[in-house]
N, C-alpha and C. Protein backbone atom coordinates (compact mmCIF):
# COMPACT_ATOMS: atom_id res chain seq x y z
N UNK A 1 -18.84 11.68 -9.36
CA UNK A 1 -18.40 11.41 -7.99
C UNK A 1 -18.64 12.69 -7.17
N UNK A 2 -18.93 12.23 -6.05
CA UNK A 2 -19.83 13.64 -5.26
C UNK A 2 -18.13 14.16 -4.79
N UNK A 3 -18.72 15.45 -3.50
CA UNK A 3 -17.51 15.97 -2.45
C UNK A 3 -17.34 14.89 -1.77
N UNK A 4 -17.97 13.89 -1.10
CA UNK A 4 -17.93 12.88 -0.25
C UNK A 4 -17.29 11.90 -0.48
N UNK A 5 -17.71 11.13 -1.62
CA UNK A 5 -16.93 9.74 -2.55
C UNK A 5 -15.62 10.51 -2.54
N UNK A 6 -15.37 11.45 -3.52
CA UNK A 6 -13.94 12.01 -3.84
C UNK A 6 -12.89 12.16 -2.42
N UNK A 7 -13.56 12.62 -1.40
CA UNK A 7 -12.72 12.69 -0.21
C UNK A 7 -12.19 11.47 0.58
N UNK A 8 -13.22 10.36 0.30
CA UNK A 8 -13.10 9.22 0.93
C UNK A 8 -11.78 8.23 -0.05
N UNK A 9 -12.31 8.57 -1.32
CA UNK A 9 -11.23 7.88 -2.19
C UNK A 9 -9.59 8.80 -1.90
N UNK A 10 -9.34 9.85 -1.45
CA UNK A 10 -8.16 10.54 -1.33
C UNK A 10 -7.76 9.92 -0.28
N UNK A 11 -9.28 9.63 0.95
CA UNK A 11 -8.11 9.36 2.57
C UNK A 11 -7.79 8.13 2.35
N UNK A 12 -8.77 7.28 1.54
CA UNK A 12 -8.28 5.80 1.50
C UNK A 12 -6.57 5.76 0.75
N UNK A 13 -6.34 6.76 0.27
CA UNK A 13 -4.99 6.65 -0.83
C UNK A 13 -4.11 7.20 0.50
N UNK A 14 -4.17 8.12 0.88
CA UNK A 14 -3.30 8.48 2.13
C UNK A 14 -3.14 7.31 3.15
N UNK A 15 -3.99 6.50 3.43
CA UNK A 15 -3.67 5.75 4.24
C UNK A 15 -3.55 4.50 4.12
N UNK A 16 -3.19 4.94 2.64
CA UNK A 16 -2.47 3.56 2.03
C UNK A 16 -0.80 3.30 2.22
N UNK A 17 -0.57 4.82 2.45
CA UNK A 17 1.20 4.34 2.66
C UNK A 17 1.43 4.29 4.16
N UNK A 18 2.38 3.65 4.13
CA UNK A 18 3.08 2.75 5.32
C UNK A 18 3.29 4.12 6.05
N UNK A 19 4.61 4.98 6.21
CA UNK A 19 5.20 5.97 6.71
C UNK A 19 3.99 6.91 7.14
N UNK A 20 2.43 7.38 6.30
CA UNK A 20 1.51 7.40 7.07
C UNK A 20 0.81 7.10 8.12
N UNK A 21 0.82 5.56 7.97
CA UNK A 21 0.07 4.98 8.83
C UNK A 21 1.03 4.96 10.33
N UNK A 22 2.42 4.72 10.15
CA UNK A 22 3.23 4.48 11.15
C UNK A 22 3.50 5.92 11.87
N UNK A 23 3.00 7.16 11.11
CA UNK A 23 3.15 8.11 11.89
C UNK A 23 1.76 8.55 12.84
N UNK A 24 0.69 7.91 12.21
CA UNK A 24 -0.41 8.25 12.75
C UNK A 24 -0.54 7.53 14.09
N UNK A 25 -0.05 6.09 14.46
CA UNK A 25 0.30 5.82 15.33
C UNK A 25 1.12 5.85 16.25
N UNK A 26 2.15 6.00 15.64
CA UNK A 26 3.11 7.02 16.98
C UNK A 26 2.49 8.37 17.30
N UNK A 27 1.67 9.15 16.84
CA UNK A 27 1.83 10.21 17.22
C UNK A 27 0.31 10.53 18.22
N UNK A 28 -0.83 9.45 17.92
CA UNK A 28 -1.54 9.84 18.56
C UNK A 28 -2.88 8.70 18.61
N UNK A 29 -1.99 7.42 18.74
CA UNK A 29 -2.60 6.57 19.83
C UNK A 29 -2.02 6.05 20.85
N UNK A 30 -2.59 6.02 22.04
CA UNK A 30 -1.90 6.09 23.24
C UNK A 30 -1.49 5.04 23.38
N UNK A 31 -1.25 4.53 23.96
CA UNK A 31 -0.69 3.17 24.82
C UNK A 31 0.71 2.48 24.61
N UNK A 32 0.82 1.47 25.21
CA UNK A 32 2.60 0.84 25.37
C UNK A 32 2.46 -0.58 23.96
N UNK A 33 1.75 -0.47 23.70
CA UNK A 33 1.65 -1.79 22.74
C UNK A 33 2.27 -0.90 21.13
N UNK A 34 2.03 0.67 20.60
CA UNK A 34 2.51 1.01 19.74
C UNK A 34 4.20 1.31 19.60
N UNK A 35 4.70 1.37 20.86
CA UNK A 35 6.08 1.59 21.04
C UNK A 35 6.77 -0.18 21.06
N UNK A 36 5.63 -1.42 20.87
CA UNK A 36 6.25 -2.76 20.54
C UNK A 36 5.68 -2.89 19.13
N UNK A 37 5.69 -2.23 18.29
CA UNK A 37 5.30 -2.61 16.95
C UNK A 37 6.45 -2.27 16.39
N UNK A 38 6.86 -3.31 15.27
CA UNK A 38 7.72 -3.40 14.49
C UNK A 38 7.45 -2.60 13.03
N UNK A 39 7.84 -1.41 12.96
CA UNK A 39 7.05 -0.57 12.02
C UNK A 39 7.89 -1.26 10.49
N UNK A 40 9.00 -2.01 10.65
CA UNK A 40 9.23 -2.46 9.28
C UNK A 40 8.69 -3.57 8.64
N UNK A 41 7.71 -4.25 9.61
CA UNK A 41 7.26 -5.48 9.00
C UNK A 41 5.18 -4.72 8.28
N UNK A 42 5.50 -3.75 8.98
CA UNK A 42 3.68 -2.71 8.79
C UNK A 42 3.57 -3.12 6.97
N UNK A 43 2.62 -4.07 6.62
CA UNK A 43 2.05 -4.15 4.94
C UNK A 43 0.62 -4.18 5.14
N UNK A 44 0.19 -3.95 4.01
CA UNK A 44 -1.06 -3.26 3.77
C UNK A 44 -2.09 -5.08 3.08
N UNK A 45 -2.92 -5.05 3.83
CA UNK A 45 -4.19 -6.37 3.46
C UNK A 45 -5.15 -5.97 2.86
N UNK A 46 -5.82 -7.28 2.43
CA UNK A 46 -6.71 -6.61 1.41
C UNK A 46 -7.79 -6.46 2.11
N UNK A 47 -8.87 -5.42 1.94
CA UNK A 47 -10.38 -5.07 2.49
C UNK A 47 -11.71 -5.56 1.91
N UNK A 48 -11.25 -6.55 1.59
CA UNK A 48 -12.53 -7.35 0.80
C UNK A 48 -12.84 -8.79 1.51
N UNK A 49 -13.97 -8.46 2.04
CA UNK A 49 -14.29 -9.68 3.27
C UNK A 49 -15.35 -10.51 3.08
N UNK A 50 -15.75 -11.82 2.98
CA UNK A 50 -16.83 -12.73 2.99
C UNK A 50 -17.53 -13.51 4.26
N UNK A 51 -18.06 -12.85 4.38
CA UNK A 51 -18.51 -13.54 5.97
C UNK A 51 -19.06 -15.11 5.59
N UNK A 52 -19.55 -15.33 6.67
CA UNK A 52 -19.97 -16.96 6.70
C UNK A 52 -21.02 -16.98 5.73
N UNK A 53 -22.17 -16.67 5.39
CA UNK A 53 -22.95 -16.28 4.65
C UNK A 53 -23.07 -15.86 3.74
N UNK A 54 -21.89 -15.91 3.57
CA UNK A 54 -21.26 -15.44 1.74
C UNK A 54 -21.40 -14.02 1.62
N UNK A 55 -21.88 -12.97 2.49
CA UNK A 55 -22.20 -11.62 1.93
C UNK A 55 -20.87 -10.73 2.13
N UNK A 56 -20.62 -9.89 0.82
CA UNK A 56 -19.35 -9.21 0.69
C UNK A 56 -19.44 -8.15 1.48
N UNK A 57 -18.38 -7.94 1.76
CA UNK A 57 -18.15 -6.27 2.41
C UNK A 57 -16.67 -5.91 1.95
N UNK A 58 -16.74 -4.46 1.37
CA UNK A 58 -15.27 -3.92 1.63
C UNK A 58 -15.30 -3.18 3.37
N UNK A 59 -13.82 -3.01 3.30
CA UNK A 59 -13.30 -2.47 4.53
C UNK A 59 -12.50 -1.16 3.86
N UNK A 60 -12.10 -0.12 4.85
CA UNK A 60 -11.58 0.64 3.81
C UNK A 60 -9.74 0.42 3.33
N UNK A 61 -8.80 0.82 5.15
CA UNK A 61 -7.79 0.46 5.13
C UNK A 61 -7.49 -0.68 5.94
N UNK A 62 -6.57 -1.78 5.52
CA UNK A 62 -6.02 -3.02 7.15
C UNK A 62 -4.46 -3.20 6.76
N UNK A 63 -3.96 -2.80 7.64
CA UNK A 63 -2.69 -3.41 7.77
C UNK A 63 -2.17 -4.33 8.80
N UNK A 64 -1.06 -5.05 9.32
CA UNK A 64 -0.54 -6.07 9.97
C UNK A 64 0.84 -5.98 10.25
N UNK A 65 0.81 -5.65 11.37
CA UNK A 65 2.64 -5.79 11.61
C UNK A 65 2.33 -6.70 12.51
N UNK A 66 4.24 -7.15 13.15
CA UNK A 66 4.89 -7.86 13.94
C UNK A 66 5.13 -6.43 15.15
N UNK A 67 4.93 -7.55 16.25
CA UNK A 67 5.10 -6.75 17.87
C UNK A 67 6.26 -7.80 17.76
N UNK A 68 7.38 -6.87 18.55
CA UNK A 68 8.55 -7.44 18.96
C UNK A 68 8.65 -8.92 19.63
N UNK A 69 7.83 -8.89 20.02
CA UNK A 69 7.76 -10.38 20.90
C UNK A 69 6.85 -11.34 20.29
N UNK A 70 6.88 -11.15 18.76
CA UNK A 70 6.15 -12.00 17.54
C UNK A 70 5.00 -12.35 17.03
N UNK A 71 4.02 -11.29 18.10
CA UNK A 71 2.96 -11.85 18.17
C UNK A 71 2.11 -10.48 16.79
N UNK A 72 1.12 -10.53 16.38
CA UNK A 72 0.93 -9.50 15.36
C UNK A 72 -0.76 -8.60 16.06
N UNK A 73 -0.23 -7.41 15.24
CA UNK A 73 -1.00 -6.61 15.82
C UNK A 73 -1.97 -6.28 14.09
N UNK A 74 -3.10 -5.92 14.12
CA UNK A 74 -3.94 -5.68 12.79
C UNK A 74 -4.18 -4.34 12.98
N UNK A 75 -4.17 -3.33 12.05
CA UNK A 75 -4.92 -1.75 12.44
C UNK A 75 -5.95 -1.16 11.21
N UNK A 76 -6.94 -1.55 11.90
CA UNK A 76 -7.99 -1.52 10.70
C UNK A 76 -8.86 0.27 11.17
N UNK A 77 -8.44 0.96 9.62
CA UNK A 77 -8.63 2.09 9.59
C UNK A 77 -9.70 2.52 8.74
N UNK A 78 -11.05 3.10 9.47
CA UNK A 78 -12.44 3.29 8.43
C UNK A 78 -12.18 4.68 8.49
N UNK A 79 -12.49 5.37 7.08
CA UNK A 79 -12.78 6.88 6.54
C UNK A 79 -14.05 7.29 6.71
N UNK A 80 -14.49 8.02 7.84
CA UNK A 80 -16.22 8.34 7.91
C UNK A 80 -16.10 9.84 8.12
N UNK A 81 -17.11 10.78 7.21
CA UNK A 81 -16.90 11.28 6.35
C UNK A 81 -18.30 12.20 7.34
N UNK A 82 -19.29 11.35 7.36
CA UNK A 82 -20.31 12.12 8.56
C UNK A 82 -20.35 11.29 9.82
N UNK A 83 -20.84 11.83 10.48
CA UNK A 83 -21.51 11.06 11.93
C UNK A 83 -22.36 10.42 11.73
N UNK A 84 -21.69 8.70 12.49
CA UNK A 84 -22.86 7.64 12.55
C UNK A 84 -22.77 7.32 13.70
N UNK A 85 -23.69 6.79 14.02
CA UNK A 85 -24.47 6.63 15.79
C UNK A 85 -24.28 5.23 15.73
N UNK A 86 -23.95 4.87 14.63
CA UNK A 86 -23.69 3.26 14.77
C UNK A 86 -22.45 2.53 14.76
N UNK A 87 -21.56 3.93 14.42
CA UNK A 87 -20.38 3.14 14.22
C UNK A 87 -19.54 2.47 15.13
N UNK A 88 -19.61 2.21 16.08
CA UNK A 88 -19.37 1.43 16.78
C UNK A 88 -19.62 -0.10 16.54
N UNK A 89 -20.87 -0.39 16.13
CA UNK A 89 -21.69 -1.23 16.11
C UNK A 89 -20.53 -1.70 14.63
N UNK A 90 -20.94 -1.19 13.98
CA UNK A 90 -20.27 -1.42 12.38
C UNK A 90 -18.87 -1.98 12.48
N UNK A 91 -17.99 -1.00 13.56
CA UNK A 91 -16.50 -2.06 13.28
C UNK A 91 -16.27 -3.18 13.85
N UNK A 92 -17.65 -2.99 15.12
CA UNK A 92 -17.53 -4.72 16.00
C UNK A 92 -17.90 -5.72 14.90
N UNK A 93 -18.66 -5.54 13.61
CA UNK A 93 -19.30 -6.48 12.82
C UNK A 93 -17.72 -6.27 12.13
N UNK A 94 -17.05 -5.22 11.34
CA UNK A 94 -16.10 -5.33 10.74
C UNK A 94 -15.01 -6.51 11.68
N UNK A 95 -14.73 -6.03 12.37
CA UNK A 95 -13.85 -7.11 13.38
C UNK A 95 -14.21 -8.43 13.08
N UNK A 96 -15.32 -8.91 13.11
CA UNK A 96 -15.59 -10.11 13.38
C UNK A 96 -15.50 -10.26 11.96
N UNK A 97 -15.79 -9.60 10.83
CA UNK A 97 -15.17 -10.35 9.01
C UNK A 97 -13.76 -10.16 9.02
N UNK A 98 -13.38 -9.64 9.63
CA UNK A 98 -11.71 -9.56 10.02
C UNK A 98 -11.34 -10.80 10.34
N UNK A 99 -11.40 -11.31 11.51
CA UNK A 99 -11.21 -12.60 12.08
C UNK A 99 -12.02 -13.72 11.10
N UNK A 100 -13.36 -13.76 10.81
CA UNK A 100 -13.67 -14.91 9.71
C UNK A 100 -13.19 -15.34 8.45
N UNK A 101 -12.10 -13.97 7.76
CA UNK A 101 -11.49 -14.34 6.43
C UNK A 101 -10.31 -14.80 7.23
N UNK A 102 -9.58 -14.36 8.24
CA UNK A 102 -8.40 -15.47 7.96
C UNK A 102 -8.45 -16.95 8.15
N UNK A 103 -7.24 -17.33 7.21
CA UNK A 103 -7.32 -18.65 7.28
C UNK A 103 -6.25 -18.91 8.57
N UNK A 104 -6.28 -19.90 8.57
CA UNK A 104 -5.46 -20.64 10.22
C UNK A 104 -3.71 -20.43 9.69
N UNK A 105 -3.82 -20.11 8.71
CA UNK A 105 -2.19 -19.61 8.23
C UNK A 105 -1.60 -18.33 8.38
N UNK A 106 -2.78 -17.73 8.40
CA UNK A 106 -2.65 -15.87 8.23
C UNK A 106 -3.05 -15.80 9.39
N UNK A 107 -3.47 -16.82 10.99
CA UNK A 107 -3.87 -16.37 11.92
C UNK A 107 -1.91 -16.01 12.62
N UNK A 108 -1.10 -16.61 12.68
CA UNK A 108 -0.36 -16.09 13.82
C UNK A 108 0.17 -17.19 14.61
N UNK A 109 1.27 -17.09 15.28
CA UNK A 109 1.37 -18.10 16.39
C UNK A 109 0.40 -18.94 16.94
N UNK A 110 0.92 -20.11 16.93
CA UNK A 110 -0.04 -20.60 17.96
C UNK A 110 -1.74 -20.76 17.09
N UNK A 111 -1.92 -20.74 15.92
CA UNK A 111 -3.19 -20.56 15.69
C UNK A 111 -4.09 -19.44 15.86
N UNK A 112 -3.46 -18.33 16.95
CA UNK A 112 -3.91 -17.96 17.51
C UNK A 112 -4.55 -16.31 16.67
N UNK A 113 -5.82 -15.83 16.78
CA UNK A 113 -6.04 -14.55 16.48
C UNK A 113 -5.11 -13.67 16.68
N UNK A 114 -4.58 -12.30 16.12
CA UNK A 114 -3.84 -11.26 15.63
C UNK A 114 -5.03 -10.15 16.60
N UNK A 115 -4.51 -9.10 17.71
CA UNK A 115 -5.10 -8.55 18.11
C UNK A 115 -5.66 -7.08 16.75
N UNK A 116 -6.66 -6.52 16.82
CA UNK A 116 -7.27 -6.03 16.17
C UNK A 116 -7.28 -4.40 16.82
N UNK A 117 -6.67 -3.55 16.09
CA UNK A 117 -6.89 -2.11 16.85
C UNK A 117 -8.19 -1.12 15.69
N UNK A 118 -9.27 -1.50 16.12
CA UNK A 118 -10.00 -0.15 15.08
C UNK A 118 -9.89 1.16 15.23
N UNK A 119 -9.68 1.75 14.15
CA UNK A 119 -9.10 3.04 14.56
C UNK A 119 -10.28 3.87 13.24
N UNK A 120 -11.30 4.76 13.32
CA UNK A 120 -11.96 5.73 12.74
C UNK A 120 -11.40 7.67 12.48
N UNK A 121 -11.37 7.07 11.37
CA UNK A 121 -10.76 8.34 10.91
C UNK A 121 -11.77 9.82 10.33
N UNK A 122 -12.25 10.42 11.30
CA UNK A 122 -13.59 11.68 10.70
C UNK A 122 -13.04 12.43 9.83
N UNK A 123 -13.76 12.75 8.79
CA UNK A 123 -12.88 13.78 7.67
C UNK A 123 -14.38 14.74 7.73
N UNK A 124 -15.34 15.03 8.09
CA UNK A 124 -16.24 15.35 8.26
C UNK A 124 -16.14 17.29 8.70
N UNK A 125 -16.84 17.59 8.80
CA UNK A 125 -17.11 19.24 9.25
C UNK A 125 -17.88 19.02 10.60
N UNK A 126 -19.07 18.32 10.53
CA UNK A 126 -19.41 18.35 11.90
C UNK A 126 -19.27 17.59 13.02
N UNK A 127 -18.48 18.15 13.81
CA UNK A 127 -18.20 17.19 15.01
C UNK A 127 -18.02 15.91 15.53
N UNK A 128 -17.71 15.52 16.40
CA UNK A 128 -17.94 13.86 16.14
C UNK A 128 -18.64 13.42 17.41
N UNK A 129 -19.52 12.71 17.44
CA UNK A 129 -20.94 12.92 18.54
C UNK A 129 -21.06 11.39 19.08
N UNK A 130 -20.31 10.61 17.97
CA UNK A 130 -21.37 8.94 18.01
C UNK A 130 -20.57 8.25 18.93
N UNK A 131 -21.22 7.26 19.80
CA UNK A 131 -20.31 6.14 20.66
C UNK A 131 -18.80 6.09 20.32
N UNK A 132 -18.46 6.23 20.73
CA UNK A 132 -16.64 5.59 20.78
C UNK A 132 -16.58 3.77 20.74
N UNK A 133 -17.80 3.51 21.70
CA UNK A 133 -17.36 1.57 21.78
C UNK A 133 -18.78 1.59 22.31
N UNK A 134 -18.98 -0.10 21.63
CA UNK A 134 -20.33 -0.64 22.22
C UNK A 134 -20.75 -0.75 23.51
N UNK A 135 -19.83 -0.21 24.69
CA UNK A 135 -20.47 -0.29 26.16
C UNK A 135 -20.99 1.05 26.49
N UNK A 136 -21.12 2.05 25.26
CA UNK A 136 -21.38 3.41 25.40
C UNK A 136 -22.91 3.04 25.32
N UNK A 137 -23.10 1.66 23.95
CA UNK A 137 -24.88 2.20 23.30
C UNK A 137 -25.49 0.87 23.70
N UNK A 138 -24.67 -0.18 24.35
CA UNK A 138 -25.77 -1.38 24.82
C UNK A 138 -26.01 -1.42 26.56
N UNK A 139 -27.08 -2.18 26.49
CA UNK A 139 -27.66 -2.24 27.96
C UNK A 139 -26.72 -3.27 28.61
C-alpha cells in the first residue's frame, strides 16, 4: 500500500465517526440549513453504488440525517488526495448514483429525494486549483 492508498484509508476511518463528521459541519460549512440538522439522527450509508447499467462504483464517506422539519439532508464526503480538474464533474456523476440506488423507501417524505451536500475533502500537499462546481468548467 503506497503513501496515498494508506492516507486515504485513514481519512476514510476518520470520517467514519459521527462526532467527526458533525463537527466538520458545524464548524466550517456555511449556511442556515446545518444549524437545522438533527445531529442525533447523523448514521453512516453504505458507498457501494450500481447505476442503471449495472456498473459499480464505491463512494468514499455518506451519511443521512433528519432536518428538524423532517425532511433529510445526505453529506457525501470524497477523500482526494491530489488535484483533479474533474472533480466536479465526478461528484455530479456521484450524486446522480446517489439518487439511483435509493429505493422509494429510503427516498424520504413524500417520495421525495433527500437533498445531497457534496463536500471534498484535500489531504494533498499541493494546493487546490480544480473547479469548485460544474458552472466553473461548462459552457
Amino acid at each position: 500500500m503506497d503513501t496515498t492508498q494508506a492516507k486515504d484509508k485513514i481519512c476514510k476511518r476518520l470520517f467514519g465517526h459521527r462526532r467527526l463528521v458533525e463537527d466538520l459541519l458545524r464548524a466550517h460549512v456555511p449556511g442556515r440549513w446545518v444549524r437545522q440538522v438533527d445531529f442525533r439522527t447523523l448514521r453512516a450509508m453504505p458507498t457501494e453504488f450500481l447505476n442503471r447499467a449495472g456498473d459499480r462504483r464505491f463512494g468514499d464517506v455518506l451519511w443521512v440525517a433528519s432536518l428538524r422539519d423532517g425532511r433529510q439532508v445526505m453529506v457525501m464526503i470524497e477523500i482526494q488526495s491530489d488535484v483533479d480538474s474533474d472533480m466536479a464533474a465526478r461528484m455530479a456523476a456521484y450524486v446522480g448514483m446517489v439518487y439511483e440506488s435509493l429505493t422509494p423507501a429510503a427516498r424520504g417524505r413524500k417520495d421525495r429525494y433527500p437533498a445531497i451536500f457534496p463536500l471534498v475533502v484535500h489531504t494533498g500537499d499541493a494546493e487546490w486549483n480544480a473547479a469548485d462546481n460544474l458552472r466553473d468548467v461548462a459552457d
